[in-house]
C-alpha atoms as a PDB file:
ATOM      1  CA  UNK A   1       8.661 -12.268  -7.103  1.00  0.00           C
ATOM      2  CA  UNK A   2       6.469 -11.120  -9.493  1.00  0.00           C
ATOM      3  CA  UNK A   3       4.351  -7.955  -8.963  1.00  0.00           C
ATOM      4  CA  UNK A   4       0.276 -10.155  -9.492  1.00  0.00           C
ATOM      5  CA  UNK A   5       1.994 -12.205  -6.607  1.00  0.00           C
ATOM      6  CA  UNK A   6       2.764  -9.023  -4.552  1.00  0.00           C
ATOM      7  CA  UNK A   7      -0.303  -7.409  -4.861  1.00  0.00           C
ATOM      8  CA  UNK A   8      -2.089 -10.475  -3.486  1.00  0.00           C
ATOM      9  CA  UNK A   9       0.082 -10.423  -0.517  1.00  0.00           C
ATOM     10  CA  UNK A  10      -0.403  -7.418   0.456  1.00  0.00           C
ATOM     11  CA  UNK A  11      -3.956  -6.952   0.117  1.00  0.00           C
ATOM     12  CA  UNK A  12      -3.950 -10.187   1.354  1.00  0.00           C
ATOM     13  CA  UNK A  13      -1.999  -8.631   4.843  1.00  0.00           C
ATOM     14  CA  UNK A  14      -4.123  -5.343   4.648  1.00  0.00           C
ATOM     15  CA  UNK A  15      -7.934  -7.285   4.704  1.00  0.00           C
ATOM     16  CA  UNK A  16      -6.228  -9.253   7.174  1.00  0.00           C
ATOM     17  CA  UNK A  17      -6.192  -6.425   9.445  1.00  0.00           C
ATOM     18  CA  UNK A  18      -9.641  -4.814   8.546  1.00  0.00           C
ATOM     19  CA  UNK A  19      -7.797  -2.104   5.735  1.00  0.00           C
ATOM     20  CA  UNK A  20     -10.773  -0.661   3.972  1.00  0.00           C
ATOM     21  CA  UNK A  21     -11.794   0.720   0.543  1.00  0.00           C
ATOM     22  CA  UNK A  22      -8.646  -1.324  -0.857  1.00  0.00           C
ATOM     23  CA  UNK A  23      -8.171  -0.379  -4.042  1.00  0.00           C
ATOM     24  CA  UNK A  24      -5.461  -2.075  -6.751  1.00  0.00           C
ATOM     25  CA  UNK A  25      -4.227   0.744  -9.738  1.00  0.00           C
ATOM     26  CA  UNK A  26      -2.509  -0.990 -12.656  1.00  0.00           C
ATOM     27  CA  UNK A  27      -0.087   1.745 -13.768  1.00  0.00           C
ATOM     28  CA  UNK A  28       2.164  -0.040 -16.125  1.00  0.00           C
ATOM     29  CA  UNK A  29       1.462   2.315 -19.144  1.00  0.00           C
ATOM     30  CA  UNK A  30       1.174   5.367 -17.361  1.00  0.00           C
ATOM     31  CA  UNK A  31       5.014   5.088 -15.386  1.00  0.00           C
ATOM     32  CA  UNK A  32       7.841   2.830 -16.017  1.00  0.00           C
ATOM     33  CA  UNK A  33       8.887   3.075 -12.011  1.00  0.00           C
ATOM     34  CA  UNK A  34       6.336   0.616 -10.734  1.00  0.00           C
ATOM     35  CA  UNK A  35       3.488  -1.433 -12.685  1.00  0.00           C
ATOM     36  CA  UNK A  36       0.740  -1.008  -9.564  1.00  0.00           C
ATOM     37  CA  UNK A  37      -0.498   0.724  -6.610  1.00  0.00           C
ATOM     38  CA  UNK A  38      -2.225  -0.668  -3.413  1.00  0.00           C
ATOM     39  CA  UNK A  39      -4.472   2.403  -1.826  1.00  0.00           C
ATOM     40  CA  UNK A  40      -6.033   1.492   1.855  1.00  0.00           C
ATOM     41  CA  UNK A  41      -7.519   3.506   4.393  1.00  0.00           C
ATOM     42  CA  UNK A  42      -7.231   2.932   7.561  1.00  0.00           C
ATOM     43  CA  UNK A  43      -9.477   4.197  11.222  1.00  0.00           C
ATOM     44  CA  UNK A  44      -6.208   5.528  13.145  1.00  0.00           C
ATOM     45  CA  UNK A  45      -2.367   5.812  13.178  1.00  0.00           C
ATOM     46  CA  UNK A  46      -2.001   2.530  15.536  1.00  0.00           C
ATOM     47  CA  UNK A  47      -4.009   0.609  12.408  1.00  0.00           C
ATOM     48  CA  UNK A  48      -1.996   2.263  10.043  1.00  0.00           C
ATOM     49  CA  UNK A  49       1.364   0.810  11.558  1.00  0.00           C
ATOM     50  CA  UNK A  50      -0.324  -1.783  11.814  1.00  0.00           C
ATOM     51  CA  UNK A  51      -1.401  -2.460   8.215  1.00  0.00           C
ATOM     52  CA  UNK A  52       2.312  -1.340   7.441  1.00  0.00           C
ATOM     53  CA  UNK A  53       3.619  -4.363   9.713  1.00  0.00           C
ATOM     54  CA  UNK A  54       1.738  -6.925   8.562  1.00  0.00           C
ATOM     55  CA  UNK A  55       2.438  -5.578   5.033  1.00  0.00           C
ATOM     56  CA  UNK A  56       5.621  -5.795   5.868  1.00  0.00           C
ATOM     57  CA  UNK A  57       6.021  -9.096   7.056  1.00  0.00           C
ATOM     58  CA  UNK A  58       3.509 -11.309   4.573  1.00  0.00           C
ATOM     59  CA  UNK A  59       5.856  -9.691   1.885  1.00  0.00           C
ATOM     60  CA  UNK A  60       8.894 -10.849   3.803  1.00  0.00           C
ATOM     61  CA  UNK A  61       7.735 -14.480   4.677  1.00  0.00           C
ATOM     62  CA  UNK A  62       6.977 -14.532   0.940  1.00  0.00           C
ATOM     63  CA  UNK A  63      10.444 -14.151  -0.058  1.00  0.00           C
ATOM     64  CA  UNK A  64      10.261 -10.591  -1.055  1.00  0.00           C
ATOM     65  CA  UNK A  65      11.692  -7.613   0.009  1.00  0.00           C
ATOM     66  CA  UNK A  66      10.904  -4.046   1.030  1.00  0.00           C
ATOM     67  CA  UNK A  67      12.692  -1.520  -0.412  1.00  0.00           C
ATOM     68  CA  UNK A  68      11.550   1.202   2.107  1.00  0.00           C
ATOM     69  CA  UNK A  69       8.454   2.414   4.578  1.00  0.00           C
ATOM     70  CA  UNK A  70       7.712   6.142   4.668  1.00  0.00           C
ATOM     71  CA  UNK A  71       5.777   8.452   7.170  1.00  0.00           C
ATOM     72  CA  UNK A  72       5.802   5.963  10.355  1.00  0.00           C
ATOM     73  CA  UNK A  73       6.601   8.967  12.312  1.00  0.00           C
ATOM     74  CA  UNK A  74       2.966  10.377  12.245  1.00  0.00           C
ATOM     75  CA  UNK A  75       1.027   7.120  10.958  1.00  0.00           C
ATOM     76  CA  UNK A  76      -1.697   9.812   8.999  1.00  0.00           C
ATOM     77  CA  UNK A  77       0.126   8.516   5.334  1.00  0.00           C
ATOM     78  CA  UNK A  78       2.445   4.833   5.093  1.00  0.00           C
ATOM     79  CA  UNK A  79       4.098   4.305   1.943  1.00  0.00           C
ATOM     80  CA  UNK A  80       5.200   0.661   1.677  1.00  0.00           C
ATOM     81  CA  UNK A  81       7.548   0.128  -1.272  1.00  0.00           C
ATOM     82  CA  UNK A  82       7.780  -3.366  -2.404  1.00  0.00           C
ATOM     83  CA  UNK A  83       9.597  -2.531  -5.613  1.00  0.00           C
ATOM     84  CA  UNK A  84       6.621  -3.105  -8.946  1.00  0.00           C
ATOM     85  CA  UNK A  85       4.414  -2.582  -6.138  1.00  0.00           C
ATOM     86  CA  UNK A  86       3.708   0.561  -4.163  1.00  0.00           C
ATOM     87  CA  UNK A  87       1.234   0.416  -0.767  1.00  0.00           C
ATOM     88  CA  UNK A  88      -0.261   3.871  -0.162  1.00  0.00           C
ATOM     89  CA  UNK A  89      -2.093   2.949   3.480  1.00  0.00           C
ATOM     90  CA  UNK A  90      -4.167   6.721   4.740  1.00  0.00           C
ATOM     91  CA  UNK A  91      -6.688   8.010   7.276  1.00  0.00           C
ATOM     92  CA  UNK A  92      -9.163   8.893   5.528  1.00  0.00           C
ATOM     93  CA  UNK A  93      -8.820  12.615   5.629  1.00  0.00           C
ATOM     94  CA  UNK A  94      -5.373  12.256   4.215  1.00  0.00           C
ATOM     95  CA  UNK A  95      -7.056  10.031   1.589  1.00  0.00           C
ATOM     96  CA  UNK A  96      -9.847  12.641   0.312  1.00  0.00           C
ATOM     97  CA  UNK A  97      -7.455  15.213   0.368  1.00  0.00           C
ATOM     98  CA  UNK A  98      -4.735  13.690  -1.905  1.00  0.00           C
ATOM     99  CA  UNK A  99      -6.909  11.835  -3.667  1.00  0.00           C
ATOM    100  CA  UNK A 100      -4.104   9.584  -5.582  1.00  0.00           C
ATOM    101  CA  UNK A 101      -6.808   8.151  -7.539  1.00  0.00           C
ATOM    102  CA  UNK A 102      -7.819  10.718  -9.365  1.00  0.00           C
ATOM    103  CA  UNK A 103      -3.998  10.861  -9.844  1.00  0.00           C
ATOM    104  CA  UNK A 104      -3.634   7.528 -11.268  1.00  0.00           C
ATOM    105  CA  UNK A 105      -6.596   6.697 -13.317  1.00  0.00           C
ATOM    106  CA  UNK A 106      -7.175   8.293 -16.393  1.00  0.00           C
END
């Protein structure tokens, strides 16, 4: 699956369950690991496993896979890995604090 078609999906699954400030980072020409990254926030840890489910699943009932889903333990941070596609989903205080846009975008 291509990684336009991913990035649908899963901003798709995240305004699907009220994800806000979504933000899509084309980072092709800045790494050769992944061409984009999906940045949510999310109101509390329950939405954020939440998010990461549906996530999850839409990518799944697509035909794609998930290569791996980190920090379910304390829901603050998920990082869904979809491959060309990686879904940062954050409380918002994690969010201003690591502020992976500022990261990304040059």
């Amino acid at each position: 699956m291509n990684s336009d078609k991913l990035v649908k999906i899963a901003v798709d699954a995240l305004e699907e369950i009220k994800a806000f400030d979504i933000k899509v980072l084309s980072v092709s020409k800045l790494t050769s690991m992944f061409d984009y990254i999906v940045i949510a926030s999310a109101n509390s840890s329950r939405q954020t496993k939440a998010l990461a489910d549906n996530v999850r699943e839409k990518v799944k009932s697509a035909g794609g896979s998930i290569l791996s889903l980190e920090g379910e333990q304390t829901g603050e941070w998920l990082l869904v890995d979809l491959g060309d596609v990686i879904v940062h989903i954050m409380q918002p205080e994690a969010r201003e604090y690591y502020n992976l846009e500022a990261l990304w975008v040059s």
